[in-house]
PDB file of N, CA and C in Angstrom:
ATOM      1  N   UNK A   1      47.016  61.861  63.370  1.00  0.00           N
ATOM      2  CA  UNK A   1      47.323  60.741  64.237  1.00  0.00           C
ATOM      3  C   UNK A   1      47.876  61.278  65.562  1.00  0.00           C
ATOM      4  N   UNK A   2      47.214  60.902  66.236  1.00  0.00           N
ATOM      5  CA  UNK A   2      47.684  61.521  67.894  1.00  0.00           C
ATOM      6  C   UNK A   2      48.752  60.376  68.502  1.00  0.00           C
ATOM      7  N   UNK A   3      49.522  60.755  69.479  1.00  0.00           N
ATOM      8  CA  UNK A   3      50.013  60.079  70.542  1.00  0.00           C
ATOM      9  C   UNK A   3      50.470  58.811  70.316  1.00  0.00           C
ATOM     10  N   UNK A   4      48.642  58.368  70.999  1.00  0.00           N
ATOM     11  CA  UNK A   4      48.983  57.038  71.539  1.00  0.00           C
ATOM     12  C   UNK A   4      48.749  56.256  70.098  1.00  0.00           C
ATOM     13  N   UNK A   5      48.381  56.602  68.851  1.00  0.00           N
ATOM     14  CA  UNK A   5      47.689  55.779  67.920  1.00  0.00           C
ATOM     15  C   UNK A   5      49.465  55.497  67.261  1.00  0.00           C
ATOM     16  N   UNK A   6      50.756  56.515  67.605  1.00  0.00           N
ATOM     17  CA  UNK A   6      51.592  56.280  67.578  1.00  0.00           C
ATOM     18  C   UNK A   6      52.654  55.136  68.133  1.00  0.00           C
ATOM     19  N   UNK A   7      52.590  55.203  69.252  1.00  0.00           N
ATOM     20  CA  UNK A   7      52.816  54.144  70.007  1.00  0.00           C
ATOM     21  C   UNK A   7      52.360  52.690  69.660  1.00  0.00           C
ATOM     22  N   UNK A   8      51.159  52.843  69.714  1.00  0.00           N
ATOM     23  CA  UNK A   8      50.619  51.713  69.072  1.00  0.00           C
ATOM     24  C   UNK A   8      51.077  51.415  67.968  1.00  0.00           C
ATOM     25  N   UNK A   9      51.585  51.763  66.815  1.00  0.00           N
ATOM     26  CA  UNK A   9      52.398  51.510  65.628  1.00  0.00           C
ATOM     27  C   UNK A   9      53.630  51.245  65.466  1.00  0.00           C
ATOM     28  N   UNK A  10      54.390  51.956  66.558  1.00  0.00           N
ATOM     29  CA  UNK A  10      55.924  52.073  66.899  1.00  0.00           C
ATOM     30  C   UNK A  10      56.068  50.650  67.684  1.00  0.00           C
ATOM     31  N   UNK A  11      55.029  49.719  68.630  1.00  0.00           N
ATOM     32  CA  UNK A  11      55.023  49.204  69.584  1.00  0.00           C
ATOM     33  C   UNK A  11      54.778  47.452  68.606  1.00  0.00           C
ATOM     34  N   UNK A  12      53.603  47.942  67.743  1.00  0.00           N
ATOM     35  CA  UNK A  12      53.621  46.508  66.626  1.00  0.00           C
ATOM     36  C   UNK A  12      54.935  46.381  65.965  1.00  0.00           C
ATOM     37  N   UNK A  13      54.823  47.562  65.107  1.00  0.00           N
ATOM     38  CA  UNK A  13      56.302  47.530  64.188  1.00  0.00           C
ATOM     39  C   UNK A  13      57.567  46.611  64.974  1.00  0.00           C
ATOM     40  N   UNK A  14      57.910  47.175  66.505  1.00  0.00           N
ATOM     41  CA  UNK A  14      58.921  46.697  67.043  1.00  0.00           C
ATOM     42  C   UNK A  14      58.431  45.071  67.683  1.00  0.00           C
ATOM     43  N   UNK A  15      57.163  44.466  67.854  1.00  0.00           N
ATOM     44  CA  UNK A  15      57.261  43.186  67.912  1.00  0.00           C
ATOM     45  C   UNK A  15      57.267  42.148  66.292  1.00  0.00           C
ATOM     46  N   UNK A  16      57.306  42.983  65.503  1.00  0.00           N
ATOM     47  CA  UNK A  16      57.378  42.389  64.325  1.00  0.00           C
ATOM     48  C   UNK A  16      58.945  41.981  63.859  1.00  0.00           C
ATOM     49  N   UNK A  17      59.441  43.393  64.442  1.00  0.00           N
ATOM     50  CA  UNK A  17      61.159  43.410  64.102  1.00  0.00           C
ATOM     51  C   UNK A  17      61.579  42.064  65.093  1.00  0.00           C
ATOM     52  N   UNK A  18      60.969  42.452  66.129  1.00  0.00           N
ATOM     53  CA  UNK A  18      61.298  41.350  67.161  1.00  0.00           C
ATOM     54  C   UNK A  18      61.139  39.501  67.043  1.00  0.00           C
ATOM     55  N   UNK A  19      60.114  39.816  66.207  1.00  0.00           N
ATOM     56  CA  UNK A  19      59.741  37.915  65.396  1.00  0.00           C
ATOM     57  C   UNK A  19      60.699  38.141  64.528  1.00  0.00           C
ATOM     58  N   UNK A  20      61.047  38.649  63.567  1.00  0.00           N
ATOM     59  CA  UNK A  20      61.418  38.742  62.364  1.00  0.00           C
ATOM     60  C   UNK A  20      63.503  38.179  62.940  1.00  0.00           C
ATOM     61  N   UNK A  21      63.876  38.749  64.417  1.00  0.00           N
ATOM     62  CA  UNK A  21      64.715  38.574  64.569  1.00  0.00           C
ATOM     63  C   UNK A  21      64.848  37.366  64.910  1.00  0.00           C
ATOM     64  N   UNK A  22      64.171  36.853  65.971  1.00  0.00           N
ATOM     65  CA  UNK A  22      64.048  35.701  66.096  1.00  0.00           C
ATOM     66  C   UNK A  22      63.963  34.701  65.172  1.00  0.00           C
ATOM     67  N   UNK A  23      63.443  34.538  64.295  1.00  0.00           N
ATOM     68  CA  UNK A  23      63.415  33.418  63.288  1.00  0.00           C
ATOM     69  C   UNK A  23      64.493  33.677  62.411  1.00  0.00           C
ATOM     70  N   UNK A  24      65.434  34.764  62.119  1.00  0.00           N
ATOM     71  CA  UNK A  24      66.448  34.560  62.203  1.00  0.00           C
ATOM     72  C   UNK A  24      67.596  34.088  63.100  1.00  0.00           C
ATOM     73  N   UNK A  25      67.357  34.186  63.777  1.00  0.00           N
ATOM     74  CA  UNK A  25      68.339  33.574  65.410  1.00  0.00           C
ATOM     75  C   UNK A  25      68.232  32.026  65.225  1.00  0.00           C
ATOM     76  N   UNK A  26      66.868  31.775  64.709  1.00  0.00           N
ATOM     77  CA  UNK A  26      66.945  29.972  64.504  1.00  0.00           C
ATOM     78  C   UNK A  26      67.357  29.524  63.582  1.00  0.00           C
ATOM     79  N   UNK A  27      67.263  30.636  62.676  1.00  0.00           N
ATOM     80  CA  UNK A  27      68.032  30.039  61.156  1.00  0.00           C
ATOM     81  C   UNK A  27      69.385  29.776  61.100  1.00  0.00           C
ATOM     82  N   UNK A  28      70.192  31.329  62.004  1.00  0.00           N
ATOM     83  CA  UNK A  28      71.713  31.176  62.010  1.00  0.00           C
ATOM     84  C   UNK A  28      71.817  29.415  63.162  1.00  0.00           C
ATOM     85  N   UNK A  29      71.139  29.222  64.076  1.00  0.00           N
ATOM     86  CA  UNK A  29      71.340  27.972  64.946  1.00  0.00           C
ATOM     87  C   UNK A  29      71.294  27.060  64.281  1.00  0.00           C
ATOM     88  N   UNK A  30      70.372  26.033  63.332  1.00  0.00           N
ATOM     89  CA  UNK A  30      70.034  25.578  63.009  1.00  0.00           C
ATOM     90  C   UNK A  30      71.289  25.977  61.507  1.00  0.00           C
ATOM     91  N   UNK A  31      71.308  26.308  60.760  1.00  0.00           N
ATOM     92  CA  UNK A  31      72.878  26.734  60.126  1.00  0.00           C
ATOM     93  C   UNK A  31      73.850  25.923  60.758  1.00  0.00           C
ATOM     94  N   UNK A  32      74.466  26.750  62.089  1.00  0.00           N
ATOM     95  CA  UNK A  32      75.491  25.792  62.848  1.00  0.00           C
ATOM     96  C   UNK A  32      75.867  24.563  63.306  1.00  0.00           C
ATOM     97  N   UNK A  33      74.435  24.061  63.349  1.00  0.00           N
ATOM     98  CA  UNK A  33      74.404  22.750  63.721  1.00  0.00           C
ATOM     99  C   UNK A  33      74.754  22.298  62.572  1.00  0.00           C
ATOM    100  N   UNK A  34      74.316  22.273  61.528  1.00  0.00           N
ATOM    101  CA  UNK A  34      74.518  21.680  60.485  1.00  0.00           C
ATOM    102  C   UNK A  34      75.609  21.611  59.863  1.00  0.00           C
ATOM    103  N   UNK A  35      76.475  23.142  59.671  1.00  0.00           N
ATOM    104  CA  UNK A  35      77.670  22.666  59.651  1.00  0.00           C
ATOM    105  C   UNK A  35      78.913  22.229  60.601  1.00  0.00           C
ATOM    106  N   UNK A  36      78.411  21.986  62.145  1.00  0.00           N
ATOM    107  CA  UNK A  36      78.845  20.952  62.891  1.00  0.00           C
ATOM    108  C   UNK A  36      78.785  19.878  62.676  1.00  0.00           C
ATOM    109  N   UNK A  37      77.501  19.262  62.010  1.00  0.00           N
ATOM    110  CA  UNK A  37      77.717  17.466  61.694  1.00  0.00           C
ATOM    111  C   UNK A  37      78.374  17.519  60.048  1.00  0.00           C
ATOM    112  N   UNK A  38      78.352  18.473  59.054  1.00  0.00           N
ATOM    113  CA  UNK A  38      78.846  18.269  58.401  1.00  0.00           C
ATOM    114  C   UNK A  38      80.579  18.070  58.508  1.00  0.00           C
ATOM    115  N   UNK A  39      80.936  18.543  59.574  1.00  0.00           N
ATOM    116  CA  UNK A  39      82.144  18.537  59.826  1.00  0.00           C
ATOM    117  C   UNK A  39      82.672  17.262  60.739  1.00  0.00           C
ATOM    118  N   UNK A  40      81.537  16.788  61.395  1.00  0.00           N
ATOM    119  CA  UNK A  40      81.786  15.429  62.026  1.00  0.00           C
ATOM    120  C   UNK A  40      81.849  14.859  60.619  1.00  0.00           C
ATOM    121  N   UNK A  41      80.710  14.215  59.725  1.00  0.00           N
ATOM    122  CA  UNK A  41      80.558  13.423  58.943  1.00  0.00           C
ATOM    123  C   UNK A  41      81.913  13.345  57.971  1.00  0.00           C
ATOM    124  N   UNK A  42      82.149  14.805  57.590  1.00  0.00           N
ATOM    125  CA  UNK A  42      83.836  14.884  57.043  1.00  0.00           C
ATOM    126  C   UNK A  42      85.060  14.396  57.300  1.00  0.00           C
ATOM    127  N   UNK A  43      85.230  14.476  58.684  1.00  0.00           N
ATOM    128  CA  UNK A  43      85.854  13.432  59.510  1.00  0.00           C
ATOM    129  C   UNK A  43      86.068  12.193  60.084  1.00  0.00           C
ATOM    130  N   UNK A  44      84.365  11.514  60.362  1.00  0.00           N
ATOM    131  CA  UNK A  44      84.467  10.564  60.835  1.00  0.00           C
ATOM    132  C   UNK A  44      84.261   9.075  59.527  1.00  0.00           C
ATOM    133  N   UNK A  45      83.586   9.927  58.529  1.00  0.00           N
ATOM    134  CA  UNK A  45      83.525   8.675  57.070  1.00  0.00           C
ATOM    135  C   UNK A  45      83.934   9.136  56.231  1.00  0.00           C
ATOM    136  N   UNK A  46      85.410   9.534  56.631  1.00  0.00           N
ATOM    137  CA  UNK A  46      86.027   9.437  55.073  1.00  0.00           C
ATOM    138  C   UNK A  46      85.809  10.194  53.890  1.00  0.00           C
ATOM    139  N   UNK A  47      85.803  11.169  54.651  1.00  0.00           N
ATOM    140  CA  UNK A  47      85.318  12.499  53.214  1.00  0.00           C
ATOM    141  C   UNK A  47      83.788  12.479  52.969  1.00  0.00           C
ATOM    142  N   UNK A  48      83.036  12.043  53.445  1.00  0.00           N
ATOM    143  CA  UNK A  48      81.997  11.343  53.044  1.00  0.00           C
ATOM    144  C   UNK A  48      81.145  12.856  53.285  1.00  0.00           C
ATOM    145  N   UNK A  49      80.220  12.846  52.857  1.00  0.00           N
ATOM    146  CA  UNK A  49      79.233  14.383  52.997  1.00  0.00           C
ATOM    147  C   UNK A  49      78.098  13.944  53.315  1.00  0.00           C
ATOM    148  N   UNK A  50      77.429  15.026  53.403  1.00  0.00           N
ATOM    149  CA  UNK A  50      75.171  14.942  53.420  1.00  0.00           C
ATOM    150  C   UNK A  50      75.166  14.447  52.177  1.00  0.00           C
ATOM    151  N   UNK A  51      75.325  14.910  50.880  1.00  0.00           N
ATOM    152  CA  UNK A  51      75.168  14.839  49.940  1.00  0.00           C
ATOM    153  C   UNK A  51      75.718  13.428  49.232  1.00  0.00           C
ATOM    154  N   UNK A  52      76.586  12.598  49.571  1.00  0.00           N
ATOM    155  CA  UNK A  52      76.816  11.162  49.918  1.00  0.00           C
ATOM    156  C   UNK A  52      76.262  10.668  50.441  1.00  0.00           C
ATOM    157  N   UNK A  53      75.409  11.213  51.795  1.00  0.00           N
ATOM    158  CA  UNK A  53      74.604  10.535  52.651  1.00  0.00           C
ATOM    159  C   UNK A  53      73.246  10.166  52.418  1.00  0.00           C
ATOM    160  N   UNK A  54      72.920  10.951  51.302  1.00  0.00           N
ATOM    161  CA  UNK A  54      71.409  11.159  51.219  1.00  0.00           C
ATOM    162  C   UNK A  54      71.469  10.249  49.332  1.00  0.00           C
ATOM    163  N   UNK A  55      72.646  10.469  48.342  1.00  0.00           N
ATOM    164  CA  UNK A  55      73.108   9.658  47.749  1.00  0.00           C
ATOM    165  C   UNK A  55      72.178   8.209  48.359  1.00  0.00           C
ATOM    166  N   UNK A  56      72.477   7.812  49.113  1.00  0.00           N
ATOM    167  CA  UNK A  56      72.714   6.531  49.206  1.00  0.00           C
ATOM    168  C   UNK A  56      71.321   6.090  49.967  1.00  0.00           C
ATOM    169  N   UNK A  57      70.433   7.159  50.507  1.00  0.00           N
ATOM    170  CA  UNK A  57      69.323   6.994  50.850  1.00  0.00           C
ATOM    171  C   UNK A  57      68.295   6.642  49.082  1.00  0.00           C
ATOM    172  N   UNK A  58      68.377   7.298  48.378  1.00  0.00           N
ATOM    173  CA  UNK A  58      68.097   7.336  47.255  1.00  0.00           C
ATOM    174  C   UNK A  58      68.492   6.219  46.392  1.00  0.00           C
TER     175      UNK A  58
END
């Protein structure tokens, strides 16, 4: 394997790491948010949770 057939491997590999980070980056966001409204909902009804919330959708 010469050179550039290197690069070329080193260059995928690192946009893969690079998705791979990213869709973690949305997971931890998307995480936070969530336990931001869980923490509104805790507060604003009374102990009340998602899991109360969705309770009652059901």
């Amino acid at each position: 394997m010469d050179l550039k057939n290197n690069i070329k491997v080193f260059s995928a590999f690192k946009k893969t790491v690079d998705g791979l980070y990213s869709i973690i980056t949305v997971i931890r966001v998307l995480a936070v948010i969530l336990l931001v409204l869980q923490a509104v909902f805790l507060i604003t009804e009374n102990g009340k949770s998602f899991a109360n919330l969705f309770d009652k959708v059901n």
